[in-house]
Protein backbone atom coordinates (compact mmCIF):
# COMPACT_ATOMS: atom_id res chain seq x y z
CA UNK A 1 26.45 13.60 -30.00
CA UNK A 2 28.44 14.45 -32.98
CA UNK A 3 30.14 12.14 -35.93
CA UNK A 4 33.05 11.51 -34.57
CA UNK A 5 31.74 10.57 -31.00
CA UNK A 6 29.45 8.03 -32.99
CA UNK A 7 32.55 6.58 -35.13
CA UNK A 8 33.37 5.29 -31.99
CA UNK A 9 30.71 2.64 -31.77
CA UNK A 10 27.41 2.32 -30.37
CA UNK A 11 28.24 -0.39 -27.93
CA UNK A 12 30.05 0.95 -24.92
CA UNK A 13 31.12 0.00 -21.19
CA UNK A 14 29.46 1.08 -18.69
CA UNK A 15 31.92 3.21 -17.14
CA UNK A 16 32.36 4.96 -20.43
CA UNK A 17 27.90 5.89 -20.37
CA UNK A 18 28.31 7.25 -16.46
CA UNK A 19 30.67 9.51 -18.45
CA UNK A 20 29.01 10.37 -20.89
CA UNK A 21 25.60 10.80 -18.93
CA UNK A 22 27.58 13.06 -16.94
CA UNK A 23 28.96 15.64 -19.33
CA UNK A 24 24.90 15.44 -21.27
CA UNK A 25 23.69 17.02 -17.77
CA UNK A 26 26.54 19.50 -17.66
CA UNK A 27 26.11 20.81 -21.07
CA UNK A 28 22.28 20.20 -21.18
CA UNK A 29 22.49 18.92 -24.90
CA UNK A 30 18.76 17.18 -25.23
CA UNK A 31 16.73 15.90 -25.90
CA UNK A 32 18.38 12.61 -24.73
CA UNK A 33 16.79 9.61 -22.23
CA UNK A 34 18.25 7.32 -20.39
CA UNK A 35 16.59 3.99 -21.10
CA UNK A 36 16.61 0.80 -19.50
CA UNK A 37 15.68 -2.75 -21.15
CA UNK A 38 15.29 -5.87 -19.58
CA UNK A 39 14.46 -9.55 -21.28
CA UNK A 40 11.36 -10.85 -19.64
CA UNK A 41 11.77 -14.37 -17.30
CA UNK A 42 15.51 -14.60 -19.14
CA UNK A 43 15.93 -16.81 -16.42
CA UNK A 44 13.52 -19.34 -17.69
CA UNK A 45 15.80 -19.46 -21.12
CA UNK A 46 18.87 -19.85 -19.14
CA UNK A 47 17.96 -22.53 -17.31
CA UNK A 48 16.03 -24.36 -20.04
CA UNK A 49 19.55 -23.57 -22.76
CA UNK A 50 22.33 -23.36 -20.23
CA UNK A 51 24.58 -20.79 -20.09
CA UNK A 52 26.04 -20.88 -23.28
CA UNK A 53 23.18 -20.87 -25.29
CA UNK A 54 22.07 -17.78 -22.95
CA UNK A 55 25.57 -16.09 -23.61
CA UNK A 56 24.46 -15.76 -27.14
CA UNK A 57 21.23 -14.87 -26.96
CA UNK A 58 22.38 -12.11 -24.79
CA UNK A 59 24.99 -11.09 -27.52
CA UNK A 60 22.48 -11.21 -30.03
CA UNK A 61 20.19 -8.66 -28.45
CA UNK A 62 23.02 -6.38 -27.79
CA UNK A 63 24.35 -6.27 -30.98
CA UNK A 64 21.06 -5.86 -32.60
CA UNK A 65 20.29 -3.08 -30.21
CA UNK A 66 23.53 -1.44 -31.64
CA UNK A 67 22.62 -1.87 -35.14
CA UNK A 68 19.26 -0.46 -34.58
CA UNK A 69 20.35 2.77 -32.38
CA UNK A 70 22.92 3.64 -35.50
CA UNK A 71 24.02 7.05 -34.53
CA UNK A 72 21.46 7.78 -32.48
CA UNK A 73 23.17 6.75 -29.39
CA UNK A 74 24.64 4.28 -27.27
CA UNK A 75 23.97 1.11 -25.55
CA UNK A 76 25.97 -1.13 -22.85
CA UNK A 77 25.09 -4.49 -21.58
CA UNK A 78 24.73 -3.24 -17.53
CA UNK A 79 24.58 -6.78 -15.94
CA UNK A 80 22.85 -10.24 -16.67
CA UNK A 81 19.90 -10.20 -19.18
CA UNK A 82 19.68 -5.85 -18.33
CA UNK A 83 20.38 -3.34 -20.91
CA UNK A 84 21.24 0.40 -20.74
CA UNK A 85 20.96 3.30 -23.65
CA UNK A 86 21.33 6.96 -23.97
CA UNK A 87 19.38 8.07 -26.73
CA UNK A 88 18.82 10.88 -28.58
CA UNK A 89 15.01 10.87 -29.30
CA UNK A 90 11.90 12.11 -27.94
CA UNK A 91 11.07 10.23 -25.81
CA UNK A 92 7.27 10.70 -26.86
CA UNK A 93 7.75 8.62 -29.94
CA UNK A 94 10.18 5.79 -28.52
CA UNK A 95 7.47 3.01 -28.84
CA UNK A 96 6.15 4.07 -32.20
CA UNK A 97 9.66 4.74 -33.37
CA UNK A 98 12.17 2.24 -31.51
CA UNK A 99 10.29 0.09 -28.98
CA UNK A 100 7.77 -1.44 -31.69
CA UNK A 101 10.11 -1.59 -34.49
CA UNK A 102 12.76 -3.14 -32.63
CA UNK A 103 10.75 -5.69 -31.30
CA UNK A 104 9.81 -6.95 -35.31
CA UNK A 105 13.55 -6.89 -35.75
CA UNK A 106 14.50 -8.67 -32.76
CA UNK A 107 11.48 -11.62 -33.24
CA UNK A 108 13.35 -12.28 -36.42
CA UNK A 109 17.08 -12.57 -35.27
CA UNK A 110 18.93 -15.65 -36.42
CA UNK A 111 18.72 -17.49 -33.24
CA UNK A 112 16.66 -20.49 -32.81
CA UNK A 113 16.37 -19.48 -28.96
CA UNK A 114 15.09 -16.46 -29.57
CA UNK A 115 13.17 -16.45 -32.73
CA UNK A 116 9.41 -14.85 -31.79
CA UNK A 117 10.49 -16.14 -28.33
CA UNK A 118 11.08 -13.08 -26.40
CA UNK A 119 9.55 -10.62 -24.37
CA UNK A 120 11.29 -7.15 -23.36
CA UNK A 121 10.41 -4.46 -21.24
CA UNK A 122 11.57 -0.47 -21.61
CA UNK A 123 11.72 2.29 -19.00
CA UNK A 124 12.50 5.70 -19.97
CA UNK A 125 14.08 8.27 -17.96
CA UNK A 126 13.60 11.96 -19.41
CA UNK A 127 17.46 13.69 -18.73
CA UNK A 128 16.21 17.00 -17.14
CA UNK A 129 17.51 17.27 -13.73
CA UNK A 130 21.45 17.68 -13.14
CA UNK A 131 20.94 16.62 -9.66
CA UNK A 132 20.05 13.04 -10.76
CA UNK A 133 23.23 10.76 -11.08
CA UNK A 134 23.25 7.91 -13.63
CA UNK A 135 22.72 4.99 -11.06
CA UNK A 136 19.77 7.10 -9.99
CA UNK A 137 18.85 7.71 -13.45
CA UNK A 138 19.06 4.14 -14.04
CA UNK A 139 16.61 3.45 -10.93
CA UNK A 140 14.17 5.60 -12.26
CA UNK A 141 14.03 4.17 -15.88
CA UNK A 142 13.58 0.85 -14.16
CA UNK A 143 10.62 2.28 -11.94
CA UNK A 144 8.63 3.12 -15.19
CA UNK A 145 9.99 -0.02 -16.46
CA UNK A 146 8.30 -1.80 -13.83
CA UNK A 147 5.29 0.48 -13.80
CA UNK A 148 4.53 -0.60 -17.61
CA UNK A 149 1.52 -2.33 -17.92
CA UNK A 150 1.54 -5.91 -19.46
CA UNK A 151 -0.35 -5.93 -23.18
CA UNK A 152 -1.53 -9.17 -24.08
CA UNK A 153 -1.25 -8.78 -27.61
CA UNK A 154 1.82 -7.51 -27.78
CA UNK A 155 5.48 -8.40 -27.17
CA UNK A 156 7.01 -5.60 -25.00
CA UNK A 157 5.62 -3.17 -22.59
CA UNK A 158 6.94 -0.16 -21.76
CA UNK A 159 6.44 3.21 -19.57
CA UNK A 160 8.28 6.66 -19.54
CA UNK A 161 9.29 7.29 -15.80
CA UNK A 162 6.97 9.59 -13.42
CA UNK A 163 7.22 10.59 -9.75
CA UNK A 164 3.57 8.84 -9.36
CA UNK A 165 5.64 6.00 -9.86
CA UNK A 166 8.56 6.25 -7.64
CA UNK A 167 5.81 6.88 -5.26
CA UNK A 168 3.84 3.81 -5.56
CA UNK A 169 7.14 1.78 -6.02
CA UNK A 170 8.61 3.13 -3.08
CA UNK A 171 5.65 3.44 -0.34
CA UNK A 172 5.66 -0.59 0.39
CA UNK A 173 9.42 0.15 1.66
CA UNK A 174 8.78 3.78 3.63
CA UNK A 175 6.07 2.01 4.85
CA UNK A 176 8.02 -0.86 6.42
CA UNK A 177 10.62 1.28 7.69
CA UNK A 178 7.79 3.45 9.66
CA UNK A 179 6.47 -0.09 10.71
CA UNK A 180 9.87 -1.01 12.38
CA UNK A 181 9.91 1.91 14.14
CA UNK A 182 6.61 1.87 14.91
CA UNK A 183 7.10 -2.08 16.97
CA UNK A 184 10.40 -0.42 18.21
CA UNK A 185 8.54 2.60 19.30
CA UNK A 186 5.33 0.69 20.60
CA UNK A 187 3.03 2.79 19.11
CA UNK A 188 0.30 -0.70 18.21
CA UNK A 189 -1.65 -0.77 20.99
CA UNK A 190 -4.81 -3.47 21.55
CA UNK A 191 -8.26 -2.34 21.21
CA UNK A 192 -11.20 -4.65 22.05
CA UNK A 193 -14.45 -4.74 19.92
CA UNK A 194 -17.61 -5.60 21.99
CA UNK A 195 -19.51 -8.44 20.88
CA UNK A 196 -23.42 -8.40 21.66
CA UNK A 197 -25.77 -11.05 22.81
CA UNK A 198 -29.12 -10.27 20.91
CA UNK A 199 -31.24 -11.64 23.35
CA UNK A 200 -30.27 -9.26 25.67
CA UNK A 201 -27.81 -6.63 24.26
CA UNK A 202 -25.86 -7.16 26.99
CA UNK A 203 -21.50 -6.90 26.22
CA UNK A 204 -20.56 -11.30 26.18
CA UNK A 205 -17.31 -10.89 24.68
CA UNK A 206 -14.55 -9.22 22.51
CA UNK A 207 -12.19 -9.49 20.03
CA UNK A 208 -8.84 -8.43 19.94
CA UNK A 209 -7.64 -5.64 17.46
CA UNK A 210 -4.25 -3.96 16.80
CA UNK A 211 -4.39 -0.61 15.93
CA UNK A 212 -1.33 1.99 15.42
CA UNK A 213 -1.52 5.16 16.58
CA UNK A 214 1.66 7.14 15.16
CA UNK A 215 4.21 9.80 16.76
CA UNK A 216 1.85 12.52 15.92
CA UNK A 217 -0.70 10.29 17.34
CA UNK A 218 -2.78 9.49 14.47
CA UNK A 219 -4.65 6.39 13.72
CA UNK A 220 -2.88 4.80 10.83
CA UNK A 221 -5.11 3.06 8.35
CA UNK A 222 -5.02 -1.34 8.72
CA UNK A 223 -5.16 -2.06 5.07
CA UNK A 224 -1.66 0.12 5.13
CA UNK A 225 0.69 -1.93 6.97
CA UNK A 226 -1.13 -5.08 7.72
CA UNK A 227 0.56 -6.54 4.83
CA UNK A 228 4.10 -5.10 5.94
CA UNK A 229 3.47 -6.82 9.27
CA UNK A 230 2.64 -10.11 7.72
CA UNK A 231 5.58 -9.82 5.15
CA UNK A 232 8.09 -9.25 7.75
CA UNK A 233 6.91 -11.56 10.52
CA UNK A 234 6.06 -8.59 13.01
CA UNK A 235 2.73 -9.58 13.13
CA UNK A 236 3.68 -12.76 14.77
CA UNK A 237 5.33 -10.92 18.08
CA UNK A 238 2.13 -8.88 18.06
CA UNK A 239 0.12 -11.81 18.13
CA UNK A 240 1.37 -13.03 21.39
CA UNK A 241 2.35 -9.43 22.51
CA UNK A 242 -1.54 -8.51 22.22
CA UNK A 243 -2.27 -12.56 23.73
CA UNK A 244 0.27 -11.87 26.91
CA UNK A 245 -1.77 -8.17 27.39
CA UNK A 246 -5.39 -9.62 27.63
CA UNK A 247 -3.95 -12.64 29.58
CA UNK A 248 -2.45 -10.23 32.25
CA UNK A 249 -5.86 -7.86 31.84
CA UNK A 250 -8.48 -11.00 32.09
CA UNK A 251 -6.44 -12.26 35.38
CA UNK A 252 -6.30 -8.65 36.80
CA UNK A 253 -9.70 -8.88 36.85
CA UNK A 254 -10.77 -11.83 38.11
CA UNK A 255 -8.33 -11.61 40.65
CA UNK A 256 -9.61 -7.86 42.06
CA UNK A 257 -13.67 -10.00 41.03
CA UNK A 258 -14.47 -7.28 38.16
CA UNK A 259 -16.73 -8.14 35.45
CA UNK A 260 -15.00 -9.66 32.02
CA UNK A 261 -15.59 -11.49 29.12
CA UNK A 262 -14.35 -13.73 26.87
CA UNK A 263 -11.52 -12.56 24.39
CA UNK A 264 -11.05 -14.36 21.40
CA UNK A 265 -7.61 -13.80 18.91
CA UNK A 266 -6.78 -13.84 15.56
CA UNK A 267 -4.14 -16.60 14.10
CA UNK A 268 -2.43 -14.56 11.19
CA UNK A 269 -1.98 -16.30 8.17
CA UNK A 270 2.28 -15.90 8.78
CA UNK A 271 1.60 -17.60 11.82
CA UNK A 272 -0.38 -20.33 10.48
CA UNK A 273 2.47 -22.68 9.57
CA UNK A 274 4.86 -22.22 12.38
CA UNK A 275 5.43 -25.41 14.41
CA UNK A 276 6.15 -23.69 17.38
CA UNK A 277 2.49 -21.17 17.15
CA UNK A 278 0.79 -23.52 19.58
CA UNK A 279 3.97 -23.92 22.53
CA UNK A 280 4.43 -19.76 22.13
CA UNK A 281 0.61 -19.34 22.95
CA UNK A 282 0.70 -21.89 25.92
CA UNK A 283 3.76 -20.48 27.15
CA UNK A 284 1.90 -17.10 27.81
CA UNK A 285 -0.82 -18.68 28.67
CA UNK A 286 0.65 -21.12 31.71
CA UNK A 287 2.14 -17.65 33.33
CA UNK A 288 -0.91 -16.76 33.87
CA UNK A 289 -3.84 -20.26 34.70
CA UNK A 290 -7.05 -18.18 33.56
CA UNK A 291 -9.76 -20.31 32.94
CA UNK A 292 -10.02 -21.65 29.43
CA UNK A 293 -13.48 -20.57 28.81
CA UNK A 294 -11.96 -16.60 29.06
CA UNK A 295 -9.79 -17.52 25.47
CA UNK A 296 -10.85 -17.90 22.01
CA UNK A 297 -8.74 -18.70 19.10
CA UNK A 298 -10.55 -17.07 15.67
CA UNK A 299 -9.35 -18.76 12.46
CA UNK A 300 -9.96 -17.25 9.18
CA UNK A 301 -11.37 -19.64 6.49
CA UNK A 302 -9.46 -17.96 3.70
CA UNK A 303 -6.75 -19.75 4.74
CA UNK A 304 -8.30 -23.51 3.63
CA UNK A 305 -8.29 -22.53 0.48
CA UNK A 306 -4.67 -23.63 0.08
CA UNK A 307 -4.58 -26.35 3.14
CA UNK A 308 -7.75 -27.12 4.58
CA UNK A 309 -6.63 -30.01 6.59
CA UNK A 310 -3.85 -27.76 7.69
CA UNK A 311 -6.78 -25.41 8.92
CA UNK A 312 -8.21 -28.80 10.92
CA UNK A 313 -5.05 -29.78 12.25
CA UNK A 314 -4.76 -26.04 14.22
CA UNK A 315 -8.33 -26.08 15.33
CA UNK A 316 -7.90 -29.82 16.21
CA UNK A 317 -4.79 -28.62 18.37
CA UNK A 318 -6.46 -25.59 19.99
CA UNK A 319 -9.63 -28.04 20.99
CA UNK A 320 -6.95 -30.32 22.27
CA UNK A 321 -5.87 -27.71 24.79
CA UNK A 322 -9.53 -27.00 26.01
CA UNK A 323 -10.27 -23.77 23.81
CA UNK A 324 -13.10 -21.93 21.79
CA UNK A 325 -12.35 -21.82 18.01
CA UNK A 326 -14.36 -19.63 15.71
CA UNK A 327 -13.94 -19.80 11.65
CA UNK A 328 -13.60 -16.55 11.07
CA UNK A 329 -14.89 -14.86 7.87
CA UNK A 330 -17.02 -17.47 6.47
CA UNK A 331 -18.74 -16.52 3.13
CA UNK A 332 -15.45 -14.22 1.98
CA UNK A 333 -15.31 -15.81 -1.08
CA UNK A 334 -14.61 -19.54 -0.35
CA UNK A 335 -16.65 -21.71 1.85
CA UNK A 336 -14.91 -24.71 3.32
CA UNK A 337 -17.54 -27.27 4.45
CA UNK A 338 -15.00 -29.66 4.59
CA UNK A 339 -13.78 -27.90 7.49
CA UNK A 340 -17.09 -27.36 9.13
CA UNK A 341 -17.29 -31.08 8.74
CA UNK A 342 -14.50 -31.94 10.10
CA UNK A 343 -13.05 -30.08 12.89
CA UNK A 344 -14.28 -29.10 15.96
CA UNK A 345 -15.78 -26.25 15.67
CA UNK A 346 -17.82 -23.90 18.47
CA UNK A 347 -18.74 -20.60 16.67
CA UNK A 348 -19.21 -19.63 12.81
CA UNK A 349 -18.76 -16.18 12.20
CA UNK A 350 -20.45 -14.70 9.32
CA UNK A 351 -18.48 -12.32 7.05
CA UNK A 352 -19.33 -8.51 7.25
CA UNK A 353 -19.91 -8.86 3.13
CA UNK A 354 -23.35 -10.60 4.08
CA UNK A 355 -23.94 -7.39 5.57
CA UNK A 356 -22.48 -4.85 3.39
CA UNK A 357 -26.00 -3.73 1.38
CA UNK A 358 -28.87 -3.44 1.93
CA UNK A 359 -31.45 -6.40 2.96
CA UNK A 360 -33.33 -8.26 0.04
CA UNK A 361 -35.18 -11.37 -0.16
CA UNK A 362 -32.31 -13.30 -1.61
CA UNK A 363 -30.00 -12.16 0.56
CA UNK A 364 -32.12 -12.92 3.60
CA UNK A 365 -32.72 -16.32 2.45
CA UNK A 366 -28.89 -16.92 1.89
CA UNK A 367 -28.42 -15.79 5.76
CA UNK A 368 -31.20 -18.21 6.57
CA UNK A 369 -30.12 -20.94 5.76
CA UNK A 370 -25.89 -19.93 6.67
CA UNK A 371 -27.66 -19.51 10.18
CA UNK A 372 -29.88 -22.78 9.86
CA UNK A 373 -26.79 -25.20 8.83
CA UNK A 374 -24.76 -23.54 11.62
CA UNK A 375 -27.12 -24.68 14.28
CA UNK A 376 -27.58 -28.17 12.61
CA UNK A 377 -23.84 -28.72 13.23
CA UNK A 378 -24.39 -27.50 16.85
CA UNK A 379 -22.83 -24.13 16.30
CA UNK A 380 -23.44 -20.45 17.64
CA UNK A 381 -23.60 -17.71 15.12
CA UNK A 382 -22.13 -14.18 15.52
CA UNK A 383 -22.65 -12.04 12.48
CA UNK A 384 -19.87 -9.35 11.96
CA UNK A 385 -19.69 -6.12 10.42
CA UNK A 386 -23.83 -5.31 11.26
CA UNK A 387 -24.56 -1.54 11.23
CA UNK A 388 -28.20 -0.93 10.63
CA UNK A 389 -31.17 -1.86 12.91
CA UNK A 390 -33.21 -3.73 10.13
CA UNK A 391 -29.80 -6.32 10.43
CA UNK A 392 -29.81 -6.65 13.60
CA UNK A 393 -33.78 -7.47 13.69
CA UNK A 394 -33.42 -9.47 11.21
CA UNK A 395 -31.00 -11.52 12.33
CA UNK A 396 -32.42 -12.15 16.04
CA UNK A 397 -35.37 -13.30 14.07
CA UNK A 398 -33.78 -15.52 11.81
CA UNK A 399 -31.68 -17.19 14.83
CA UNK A 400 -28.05 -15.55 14.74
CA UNK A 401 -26.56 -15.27 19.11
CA UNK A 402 -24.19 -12.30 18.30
CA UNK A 403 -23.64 -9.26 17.06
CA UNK A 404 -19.91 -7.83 16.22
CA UNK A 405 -20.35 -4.63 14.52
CA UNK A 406 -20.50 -0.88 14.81
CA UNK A 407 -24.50 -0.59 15.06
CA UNK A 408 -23.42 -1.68 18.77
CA UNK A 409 -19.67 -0.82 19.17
CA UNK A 410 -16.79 -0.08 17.36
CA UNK A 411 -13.24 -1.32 18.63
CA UNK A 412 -12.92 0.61 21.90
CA UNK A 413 -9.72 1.49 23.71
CA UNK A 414 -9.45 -1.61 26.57
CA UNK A 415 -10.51 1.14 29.24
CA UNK A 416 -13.60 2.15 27.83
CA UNK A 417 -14.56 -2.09 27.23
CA UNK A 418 -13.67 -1.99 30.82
CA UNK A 419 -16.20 0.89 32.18
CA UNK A 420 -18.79 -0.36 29.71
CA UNK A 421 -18.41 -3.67 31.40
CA UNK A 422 -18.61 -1.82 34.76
CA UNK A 423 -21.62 0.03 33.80
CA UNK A 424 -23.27 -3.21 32.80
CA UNK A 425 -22.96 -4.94 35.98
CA UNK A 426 -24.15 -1.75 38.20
CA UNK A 427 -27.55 -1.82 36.19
């Protein structure tokens, strides 16, 4: 960037920094970044100044920006409270050299709107690739941008771009692209996890499971797109998809007088709300006139940590209709005994983290006495998650009915719950 190119002025359009980006790649001049800035919840100022007030302040930060580049670059307003600069710096030293400084310049601007009342936030694209345009240079400055961790005690943040970050910015999106597919593609099938009766070890029921086996076929790891599916309202078809399958399987079977058990089915969070949940379940349901006692409805407690009545109005409505409810998960972190008060409740099912290490005194005596109000409320128990034998002895000792864990079974394919339950009934 030479004198006369800086006579020009710092502050530019935007058309005129694609051009100039441009002809920096061609030649290879460095070292120069691309580097976006953005004013923190700006929107909270605009609506709390109006828009003229915000105008100004906008202004203001531009034109201070300009003074403090000088000659060593350029800077254009992009859109709204966003701010784009080529500079001519190592990058290494922007926050000890611009970022910092800047900010002590900036907190004492002669606006009464802004003074010490700002917060910014700088990504930094390195100029090194002359198959990166300037949009996507732009999208990559905001990725490390966004990837800047937030300092408390101080009043900017900022992050020089890295492909670590595009990664992690960009993987929630592949993902829920793969996860369209994947419904389109019907690659989530239902798997059934035994659950065992510890008086006898005998199979008394399952749960219902989604898994995802991809093209390659190739489990694909929950915690990876059960978010996606709740985000994007999937999971709700694949509720009643996977309610509609074990309908159909559980009156295959008592029709042809094969052995099966109870099935009980998770109410997704997304779900939770939706006025028509319950009429969508009993529409799949009437198609198919199984007895009642063949469905079970498992509700997580988690979610009466926001509505807990809410929580007792669904159980209330599944009761209604003549089905099991479990609350599902009690113990993760919040325990509702408002709800175990009043709804109407058949099962609690004891979270896997009671589980998770090894037995001790105290932790024994906490399962105790889970186990012991449980049955004071006239409920049965199944513990989830057990996987060692000194569990599972424990637990028949201390009163628990059930057992939902891999000591027993993991979540088996619906054929293999089907032979097992075969095999049981032939002993």
């Amino acid at each position: 960037m030479n004198q006369s190119e800086r006579s020009e002025g710092t502050i530019k359009t935007e058309a005129w920094l694609r051009q100039k980006y441009d002809e920096i790649v061609k030649s290879g001049v460095g070292p120069c970044s691309l580097v976006c800035a953005n004013i923190k919840q700006f929107r909270n100022l605009y609506t709390l100044h109006g828009k003229e007030k915000s105008d100004q302040m906008l202004a203001d930060v531009l034109h201070c920006l300009a003074d403090f580049i000088g000659d060593k670059g350029y800077v254009t307003r992009s859109y709204a409270d966003n701010f784009t600069m080529l500079l001519n710096m190592d990058s290494t030293k922007f926050e000890e050299l611009f970022f910092a400084p800047f900010v002590d310049v900036i907190f004492e601007i002669d606006n009464p709107y802004l003074y010490k009342n700002i917060y910014l936030s700088f990504g930094v694209y390195d100029i090194n690739d002359d198959t990166v345009d300037y949009y996507q240079a732009q999208a990559y400055a905001n990725v490390g941008r966004l990837s800047a961790p937030t300092i408390r005690n101080r009043s900017f943040c900022s992050e020089i771009f890295k492909q670590e970050f595009y990664d992690a910015f960009m993987n929630p999106y592949l993902m829920e692209e793969r996860v369209s597919r994947a419904y389109q593609n019907k690659e989530f099938v239902v798997y059934l996890q035994p659950k065992v009766c510890l008086h006898d070890h005998k199979v008394i029921g399952a749960e219902a499971l989604i898994r995802w086996f991809d093209e390659a076929g190739n489990m694909v790891p929950l915690s990876s797109f059960l978010p996606i599916l709740n985000q994007n309202n999937y999971i709700r078809m694949l509720d009643i998809q996977t309610f509609e399958v074990c309908c159909d399987l559980i009156a295959e079977r008592l029709k042809k007088g094969l052995p099966i058990v109870p099935i009980s089915f998770n109410i997704s969070q997304s779900f939770f709300y939706d006025t028509k949940m319950m009429s969508d379940y009993m529409e799949v349901y009437n198609r198919y006139q199984i007895p009642r006692k063949y469905i079970q409805f498992e509700l997580m407690e988690s979610i009466s940590l926001n509505d807990s009545q809410q929580l007792v109005n669904v159980i209330d409505d599944f009761k209604k209709e003549g089905f099991t409810c479990l609350l599902d998960d009690f113990g993760n972190g919040y325990s509702s005994f408002g709800v175990l008060i009043n709804s109407q409740l058949d099962i609690l099912k004891m979270d896997r983290q009671f589980f998770a290490d090894p037995l001790t005194e105290k932790t024994g005596n906490i399962i105790k006495t889970v186990i012991k109000l449980a049955k004071q409320l006239h409920l049965e128990v199944i513990a989830e998650g057990v996987e060692t034998e000194e569990y599972v002895d424990f637990l028949k000792e201390a009163g628990c009915d059930i057992i939902q864990g891999f000591y027993f079974y993991r979540p088996l394919p619906i054929q293999e719950l089907l032979s097992l339950l075969d095999e049981e009934k032939n002993r």
